[in-house]
N, C-alpha and C. Protein backbone atom coordinates (compact mmCIF):
# COMPACT_ATOMS: atom_id res chain seq x y z
N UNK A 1 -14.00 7.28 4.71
CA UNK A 1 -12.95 7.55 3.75
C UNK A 1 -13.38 8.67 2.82
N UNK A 2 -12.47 9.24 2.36
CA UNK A 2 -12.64 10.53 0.97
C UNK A 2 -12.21 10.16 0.01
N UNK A 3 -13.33 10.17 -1.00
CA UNK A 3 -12.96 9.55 -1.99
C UNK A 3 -11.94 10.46 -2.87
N UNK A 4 -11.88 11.43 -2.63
CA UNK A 4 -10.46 12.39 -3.29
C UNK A 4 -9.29 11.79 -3.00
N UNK A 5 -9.19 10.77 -1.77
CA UNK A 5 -8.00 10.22 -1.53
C UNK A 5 -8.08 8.55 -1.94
N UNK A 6 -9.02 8.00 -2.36
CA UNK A 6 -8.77 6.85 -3.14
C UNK A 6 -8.40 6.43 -4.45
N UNK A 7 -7.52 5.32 -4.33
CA UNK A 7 -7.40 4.71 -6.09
C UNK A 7 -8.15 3.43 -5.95
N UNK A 8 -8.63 3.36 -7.38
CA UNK A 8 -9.55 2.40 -7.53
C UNK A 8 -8.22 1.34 -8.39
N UNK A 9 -8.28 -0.28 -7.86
CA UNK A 9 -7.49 -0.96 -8.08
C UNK A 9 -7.54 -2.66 -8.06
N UNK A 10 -8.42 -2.68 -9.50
CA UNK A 10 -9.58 -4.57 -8.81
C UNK A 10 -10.59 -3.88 -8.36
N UNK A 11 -10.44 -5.10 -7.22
CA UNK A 11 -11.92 -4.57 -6.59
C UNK A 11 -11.19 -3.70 -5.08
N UNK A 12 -10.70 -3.48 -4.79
CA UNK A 12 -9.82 -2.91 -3.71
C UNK A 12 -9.94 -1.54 -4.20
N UNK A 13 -9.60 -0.76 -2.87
CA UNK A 13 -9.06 0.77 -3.10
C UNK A 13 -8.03 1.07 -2.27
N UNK A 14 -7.06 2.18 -2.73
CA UNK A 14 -5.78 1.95 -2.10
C UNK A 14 -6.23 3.68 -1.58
N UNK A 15 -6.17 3.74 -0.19
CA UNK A 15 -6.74 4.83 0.67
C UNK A 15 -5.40 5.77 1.20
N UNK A 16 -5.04 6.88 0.10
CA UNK A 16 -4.24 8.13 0.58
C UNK A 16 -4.17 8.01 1.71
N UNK A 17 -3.11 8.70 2.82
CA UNK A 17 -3.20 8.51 4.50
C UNK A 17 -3.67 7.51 5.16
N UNK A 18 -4.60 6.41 4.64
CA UNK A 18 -4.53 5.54 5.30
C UNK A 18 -3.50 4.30 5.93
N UNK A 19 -3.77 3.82 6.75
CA UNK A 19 -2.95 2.84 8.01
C UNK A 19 -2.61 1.17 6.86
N UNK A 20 -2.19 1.04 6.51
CA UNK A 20 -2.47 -0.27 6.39
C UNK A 20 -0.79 -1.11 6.94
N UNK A 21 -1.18 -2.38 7.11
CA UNK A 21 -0.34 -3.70 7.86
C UNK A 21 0.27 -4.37 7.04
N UNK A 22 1.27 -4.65 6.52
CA UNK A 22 2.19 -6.07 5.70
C UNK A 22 2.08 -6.64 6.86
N UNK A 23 1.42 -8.19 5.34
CA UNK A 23 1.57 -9.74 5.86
C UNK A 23 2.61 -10.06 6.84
N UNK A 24 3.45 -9.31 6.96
CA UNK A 24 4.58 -9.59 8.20
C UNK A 24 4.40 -9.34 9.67
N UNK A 25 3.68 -8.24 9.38
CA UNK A 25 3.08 -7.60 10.79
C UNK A 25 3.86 -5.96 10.67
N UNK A 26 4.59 -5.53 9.98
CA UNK A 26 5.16 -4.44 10.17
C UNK A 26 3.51 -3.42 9.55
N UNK A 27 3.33 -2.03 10.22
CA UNK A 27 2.02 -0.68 10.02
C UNK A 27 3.27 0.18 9.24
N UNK A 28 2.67 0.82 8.34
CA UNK A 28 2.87 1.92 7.22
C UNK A 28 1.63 2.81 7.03
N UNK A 29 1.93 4.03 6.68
CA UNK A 29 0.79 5.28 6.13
C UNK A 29 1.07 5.03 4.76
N UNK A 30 0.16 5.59 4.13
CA UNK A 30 0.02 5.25 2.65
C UNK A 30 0.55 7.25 2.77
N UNK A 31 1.56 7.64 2.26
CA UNK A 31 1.44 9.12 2.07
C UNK A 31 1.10 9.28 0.55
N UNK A 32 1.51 8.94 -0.60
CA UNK A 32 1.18 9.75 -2.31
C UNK A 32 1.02 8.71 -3.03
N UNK A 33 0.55 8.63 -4.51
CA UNK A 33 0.77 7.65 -5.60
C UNK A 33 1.34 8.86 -6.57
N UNK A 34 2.36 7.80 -6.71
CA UNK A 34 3.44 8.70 -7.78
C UNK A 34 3.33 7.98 -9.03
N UNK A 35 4.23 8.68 -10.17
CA UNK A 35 4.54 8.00 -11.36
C UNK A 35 5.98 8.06 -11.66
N UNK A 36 6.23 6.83 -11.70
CA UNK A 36 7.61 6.24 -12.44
C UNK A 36 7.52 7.26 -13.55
N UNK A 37 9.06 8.32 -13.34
CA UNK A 37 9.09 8.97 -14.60
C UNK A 37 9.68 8.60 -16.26
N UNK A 38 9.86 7.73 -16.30
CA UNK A 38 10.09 6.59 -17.58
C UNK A 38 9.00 5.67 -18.06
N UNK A 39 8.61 5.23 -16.90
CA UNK A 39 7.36 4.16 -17.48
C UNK A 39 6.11 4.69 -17.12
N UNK A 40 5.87 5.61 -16.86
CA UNK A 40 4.72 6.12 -16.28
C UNK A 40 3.89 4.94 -15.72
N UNK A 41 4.11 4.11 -14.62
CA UNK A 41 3.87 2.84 -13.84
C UNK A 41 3.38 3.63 -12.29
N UNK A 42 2.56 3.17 -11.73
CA UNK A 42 1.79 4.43 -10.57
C UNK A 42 2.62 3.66 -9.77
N UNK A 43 2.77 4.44 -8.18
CA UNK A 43 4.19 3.87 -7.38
C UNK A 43 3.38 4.69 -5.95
N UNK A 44 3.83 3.41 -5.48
CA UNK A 44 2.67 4.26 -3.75
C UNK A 44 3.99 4.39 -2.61
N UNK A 45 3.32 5.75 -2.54
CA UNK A 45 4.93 6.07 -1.77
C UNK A 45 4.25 5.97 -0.45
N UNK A 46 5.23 5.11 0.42
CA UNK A 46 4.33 4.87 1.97
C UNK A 46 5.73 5.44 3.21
N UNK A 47 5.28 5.34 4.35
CA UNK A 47 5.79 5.44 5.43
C UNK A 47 5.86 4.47 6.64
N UNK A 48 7.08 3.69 7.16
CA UNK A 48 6.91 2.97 7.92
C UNK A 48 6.24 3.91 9.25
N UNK A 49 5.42 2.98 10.48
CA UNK A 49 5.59 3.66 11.14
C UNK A 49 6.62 2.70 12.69
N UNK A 50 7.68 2.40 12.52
CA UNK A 50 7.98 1.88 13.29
C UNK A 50 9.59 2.48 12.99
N UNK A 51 11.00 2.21 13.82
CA UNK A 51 12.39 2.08 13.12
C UNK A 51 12.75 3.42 12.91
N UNK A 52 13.38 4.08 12.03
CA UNK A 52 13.30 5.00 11.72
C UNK A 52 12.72 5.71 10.54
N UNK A 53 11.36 5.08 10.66
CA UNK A 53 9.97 5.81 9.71
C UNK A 53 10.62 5.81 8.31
N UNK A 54 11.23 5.17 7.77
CA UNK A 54 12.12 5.23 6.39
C UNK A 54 10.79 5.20 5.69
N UNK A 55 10.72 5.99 4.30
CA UNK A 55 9.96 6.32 3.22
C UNK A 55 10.32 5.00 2.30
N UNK A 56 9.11 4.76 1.48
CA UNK A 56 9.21 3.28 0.82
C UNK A 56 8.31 4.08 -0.39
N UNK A 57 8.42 3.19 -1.82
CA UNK A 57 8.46 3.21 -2.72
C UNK A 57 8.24 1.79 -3.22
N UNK A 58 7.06 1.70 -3.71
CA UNK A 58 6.34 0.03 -4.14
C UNK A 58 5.55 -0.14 -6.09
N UNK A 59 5.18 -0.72 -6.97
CA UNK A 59 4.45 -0.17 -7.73
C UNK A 59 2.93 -0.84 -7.51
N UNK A 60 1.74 -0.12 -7.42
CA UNK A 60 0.71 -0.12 -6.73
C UNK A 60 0.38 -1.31 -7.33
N UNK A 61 0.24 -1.93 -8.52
CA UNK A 61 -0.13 -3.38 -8.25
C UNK A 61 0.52 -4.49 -7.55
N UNK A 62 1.72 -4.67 -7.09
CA UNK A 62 2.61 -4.76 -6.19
C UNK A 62 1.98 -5.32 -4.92
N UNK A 63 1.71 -3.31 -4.35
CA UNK A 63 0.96 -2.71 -3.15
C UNK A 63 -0.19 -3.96 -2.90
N UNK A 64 -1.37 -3.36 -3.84
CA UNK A 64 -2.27 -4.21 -3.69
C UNK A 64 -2.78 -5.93 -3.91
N UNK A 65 -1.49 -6.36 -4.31
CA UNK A 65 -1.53 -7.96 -4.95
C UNK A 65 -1.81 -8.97 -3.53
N UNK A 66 -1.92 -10.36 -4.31
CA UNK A 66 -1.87 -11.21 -2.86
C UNK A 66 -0.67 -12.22 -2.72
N UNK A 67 -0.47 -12.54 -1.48
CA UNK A 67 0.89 -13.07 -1.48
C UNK A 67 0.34 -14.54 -1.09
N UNK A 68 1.74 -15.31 -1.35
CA UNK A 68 0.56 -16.70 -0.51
C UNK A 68 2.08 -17.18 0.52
N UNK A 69 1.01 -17.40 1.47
CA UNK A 69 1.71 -17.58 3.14
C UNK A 69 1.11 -18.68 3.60
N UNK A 70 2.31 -19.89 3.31
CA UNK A 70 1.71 -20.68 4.37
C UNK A 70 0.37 -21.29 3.47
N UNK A 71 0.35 -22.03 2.04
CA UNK A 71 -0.47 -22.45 1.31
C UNK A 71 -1.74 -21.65 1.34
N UNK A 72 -1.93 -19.99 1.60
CA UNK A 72 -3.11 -19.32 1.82
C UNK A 72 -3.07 -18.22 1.16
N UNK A 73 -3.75 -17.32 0.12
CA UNK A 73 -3.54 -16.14 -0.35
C UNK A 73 -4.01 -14.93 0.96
N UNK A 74 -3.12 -13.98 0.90
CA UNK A 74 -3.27 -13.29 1.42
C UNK A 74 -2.91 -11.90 0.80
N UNK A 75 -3.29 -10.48 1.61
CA UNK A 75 -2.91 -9.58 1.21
C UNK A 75 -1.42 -8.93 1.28
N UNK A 76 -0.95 -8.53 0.42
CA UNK A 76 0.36 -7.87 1.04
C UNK A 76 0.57 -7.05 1.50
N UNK A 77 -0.30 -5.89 1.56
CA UNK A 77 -1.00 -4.94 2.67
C UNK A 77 -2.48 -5.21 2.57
N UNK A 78 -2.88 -5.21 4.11
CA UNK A 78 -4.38 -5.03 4.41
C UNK A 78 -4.62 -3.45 5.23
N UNK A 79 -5.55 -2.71 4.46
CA UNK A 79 -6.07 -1.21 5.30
C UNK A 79 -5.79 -2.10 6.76
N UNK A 80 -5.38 -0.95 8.00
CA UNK A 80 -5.80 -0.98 9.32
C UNK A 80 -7.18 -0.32 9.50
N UNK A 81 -8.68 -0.51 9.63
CA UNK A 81 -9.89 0.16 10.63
C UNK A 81 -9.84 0.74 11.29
N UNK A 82 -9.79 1.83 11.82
CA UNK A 82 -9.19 2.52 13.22
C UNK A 82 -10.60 2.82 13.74
């Protein structure tokens, strides 16, 4: 990874261009972290890659939080390893 393309977030880092998976099973690219122009609130603009690749818009604690599935915390995106 390059660290020019990470945000530091907890203990997590949220990796520019990187692959990552929703708990659902649907893959997205991480393309920018933006700012909400009112609240200045950081906003991770991603890319499906499945459907018709529709552009998404999340706010990065959001992004990186855990969900619970099925009495288990989990991530709501996990990086893909390639």
């Amino acid at each position: 990874m390059n660290m020019e393309n990470e945000t530091e977030i907890g203990q997590r880092s949220l990796n520019i261009g990187g692959k990552y998976r929703h708990f659902k099973g649907k893959e997205y690219i991480v393309l920018h972290l933006a700012k909400d122009s009112e609240t200045l609130e950081e906003l991770v603009i991603y890319k499906a890659l499945y459907g018709d690749f529709g552009i998404w818009a999340r706010p990065l604690e959001m992004f990186m939080e855990q969900v619970e599935v099925g009495r288990k915390l989990v991530y709501r995106f996990e990086e893909i390893e390639e």
